[in-house]
N, C-alpha and C. Protein backbone atom coordinates (compact mmCIF):
# COMPACT_ATOMS: atom_id res chain seq x y z
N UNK A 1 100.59 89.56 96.85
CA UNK A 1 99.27 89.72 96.31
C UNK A 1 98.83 91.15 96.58
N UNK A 2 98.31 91.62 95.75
CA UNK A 2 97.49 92.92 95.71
C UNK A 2 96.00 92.90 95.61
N UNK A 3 95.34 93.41 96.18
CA UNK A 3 93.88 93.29 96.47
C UNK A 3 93.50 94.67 95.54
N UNK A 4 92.56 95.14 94.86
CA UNK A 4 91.85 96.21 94.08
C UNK A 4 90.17 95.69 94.20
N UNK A 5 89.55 96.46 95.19
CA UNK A 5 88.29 96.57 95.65
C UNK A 5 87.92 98.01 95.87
N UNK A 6 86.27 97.70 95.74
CA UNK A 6 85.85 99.30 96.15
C UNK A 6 85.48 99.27 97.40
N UNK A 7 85.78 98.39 98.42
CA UNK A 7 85.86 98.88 99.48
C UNK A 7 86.71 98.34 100.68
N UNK A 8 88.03 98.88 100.73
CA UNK A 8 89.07 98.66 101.18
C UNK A 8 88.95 98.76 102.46
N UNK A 9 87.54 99.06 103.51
CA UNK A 9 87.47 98.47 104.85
C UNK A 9 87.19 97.42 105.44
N UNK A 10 86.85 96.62 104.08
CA UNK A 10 86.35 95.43 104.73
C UNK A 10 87.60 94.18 104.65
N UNK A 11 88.98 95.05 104.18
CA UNK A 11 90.23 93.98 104.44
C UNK A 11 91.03 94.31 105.73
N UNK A 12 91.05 93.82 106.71
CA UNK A 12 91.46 93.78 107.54
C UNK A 12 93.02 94.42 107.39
N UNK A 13 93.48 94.80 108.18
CA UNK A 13 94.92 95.59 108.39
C UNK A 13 95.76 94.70 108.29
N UNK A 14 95.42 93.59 109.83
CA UNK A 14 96.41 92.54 109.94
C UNK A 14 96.18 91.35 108.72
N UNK A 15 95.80 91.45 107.64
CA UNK A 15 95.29 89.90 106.63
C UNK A 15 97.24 89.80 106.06
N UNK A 16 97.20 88.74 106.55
CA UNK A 16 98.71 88.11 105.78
C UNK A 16 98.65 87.26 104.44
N UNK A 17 97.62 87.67 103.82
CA UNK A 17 97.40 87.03 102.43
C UNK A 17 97.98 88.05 101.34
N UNK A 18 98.16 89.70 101.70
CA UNK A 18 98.61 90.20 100.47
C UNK A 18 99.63 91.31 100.95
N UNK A 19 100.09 92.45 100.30
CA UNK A 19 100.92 93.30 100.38
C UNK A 19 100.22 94.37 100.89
N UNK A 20 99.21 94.57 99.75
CA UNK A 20 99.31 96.19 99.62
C UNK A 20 97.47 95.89 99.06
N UNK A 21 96.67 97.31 99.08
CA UNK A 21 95.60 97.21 98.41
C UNK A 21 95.65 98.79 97.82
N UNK A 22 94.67 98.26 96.83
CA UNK A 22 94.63 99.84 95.92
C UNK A 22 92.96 99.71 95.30
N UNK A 23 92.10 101.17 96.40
CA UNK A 23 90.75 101.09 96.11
C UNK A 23 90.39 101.99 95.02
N UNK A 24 89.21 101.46 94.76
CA UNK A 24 88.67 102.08 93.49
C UNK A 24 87.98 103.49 94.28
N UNK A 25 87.91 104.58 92.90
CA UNK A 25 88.42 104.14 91.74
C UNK A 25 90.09 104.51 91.38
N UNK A 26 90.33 103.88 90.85
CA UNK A 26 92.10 103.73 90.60
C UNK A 26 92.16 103.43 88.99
N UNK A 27 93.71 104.70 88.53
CA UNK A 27 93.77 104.58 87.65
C UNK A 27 94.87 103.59 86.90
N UNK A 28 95.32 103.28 85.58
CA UNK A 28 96.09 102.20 85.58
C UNK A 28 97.53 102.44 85.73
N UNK A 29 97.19 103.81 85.97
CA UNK A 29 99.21 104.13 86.50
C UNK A 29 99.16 103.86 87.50
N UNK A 30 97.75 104.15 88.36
CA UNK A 30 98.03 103.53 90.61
C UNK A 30 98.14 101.72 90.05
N UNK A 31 97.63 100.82 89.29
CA UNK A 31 98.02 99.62 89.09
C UNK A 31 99.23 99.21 88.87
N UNK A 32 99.75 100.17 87.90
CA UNK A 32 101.36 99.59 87.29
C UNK A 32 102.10 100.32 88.60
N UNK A 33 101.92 101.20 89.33
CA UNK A 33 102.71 101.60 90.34
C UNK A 33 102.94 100.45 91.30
N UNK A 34 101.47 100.04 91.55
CA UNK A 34 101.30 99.36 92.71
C UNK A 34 102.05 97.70 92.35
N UNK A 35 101.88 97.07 91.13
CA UNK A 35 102.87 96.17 90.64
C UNK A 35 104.09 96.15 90.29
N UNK A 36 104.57 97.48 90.27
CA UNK A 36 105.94 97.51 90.00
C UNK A 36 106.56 97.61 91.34
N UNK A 37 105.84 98.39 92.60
CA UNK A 37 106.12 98.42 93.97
C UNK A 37 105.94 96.60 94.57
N UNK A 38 105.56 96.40 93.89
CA UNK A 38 105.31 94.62 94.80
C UNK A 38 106.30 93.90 94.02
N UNK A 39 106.81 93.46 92.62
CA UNK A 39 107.95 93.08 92.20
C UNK A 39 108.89 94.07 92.83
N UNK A 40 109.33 95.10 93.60
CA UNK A 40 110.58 95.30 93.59
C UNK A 40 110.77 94.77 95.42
N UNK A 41 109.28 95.04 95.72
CA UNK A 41 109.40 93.83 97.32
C UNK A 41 109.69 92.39 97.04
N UNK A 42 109.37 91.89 96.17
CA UNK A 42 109.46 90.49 96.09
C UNK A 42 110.88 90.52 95.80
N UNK A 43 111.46 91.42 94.92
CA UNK A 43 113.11 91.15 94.54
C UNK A 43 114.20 91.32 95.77
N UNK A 44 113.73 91.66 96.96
CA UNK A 44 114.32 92.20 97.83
C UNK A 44 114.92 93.48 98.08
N UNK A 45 114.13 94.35 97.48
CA UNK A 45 114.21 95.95 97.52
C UNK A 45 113.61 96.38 98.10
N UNK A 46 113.95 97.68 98.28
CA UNK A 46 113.13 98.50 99.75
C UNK A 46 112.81 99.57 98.61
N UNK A 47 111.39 100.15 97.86
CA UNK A 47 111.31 100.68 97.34
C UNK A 47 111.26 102.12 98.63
N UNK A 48 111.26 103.55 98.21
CA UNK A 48 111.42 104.63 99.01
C UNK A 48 109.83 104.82 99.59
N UNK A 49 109.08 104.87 98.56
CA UNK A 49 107.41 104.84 98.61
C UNK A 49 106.45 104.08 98.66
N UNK A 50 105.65 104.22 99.45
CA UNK A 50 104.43 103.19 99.05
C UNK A 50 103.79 104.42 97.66
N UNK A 51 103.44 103.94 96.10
CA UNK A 51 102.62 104.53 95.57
C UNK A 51 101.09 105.17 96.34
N UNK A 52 101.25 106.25 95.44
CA UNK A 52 99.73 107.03 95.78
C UNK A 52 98.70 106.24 95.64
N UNK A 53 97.97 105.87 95.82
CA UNK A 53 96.26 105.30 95.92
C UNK A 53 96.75 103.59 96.35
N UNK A 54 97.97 103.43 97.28
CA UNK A 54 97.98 102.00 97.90
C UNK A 54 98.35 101.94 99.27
N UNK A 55 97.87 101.00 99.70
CA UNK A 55 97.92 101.20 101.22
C UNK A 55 98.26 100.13 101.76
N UNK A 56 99.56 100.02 102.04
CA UNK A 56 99.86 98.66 103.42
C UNK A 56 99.54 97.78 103.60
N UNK A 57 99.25 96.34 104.02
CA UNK A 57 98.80 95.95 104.90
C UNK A 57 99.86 95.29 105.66
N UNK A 58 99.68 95.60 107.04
CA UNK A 58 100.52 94.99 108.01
C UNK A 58 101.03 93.66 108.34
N UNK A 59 102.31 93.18 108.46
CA UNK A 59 103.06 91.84 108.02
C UNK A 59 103.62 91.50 109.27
């Protein structure tokens, strides 16, 4: 799961509900980045990058 909010402090670091978050404002290439980075985690790939405008969350 990917979270897209405008305010990305109020998700906790440790939340084990999603991957990654990407705050506004964000454009729809940081979206397709940020979904193409989470299908290639789900496939069992180690992509090299986290995309620009997404951030972690700890697992």
């Amino acid at each position: 799961m990917l979270f897209t909010t405008a305010n990305a402090k109020r998700i906790p670091d440790d939340c084990s509900a999603g991957l990654g978050i990407v705050a506004k404002p964000y454009s729809p290439r940081a979206i397709l980045a940020a979904v193409d980075y989470a299908a290639r985690v789900r496939a069992g790939q180690a992509p090299e990058r986290v995309p620009e405008g997404m951030r972690l969350i700890a697992r």
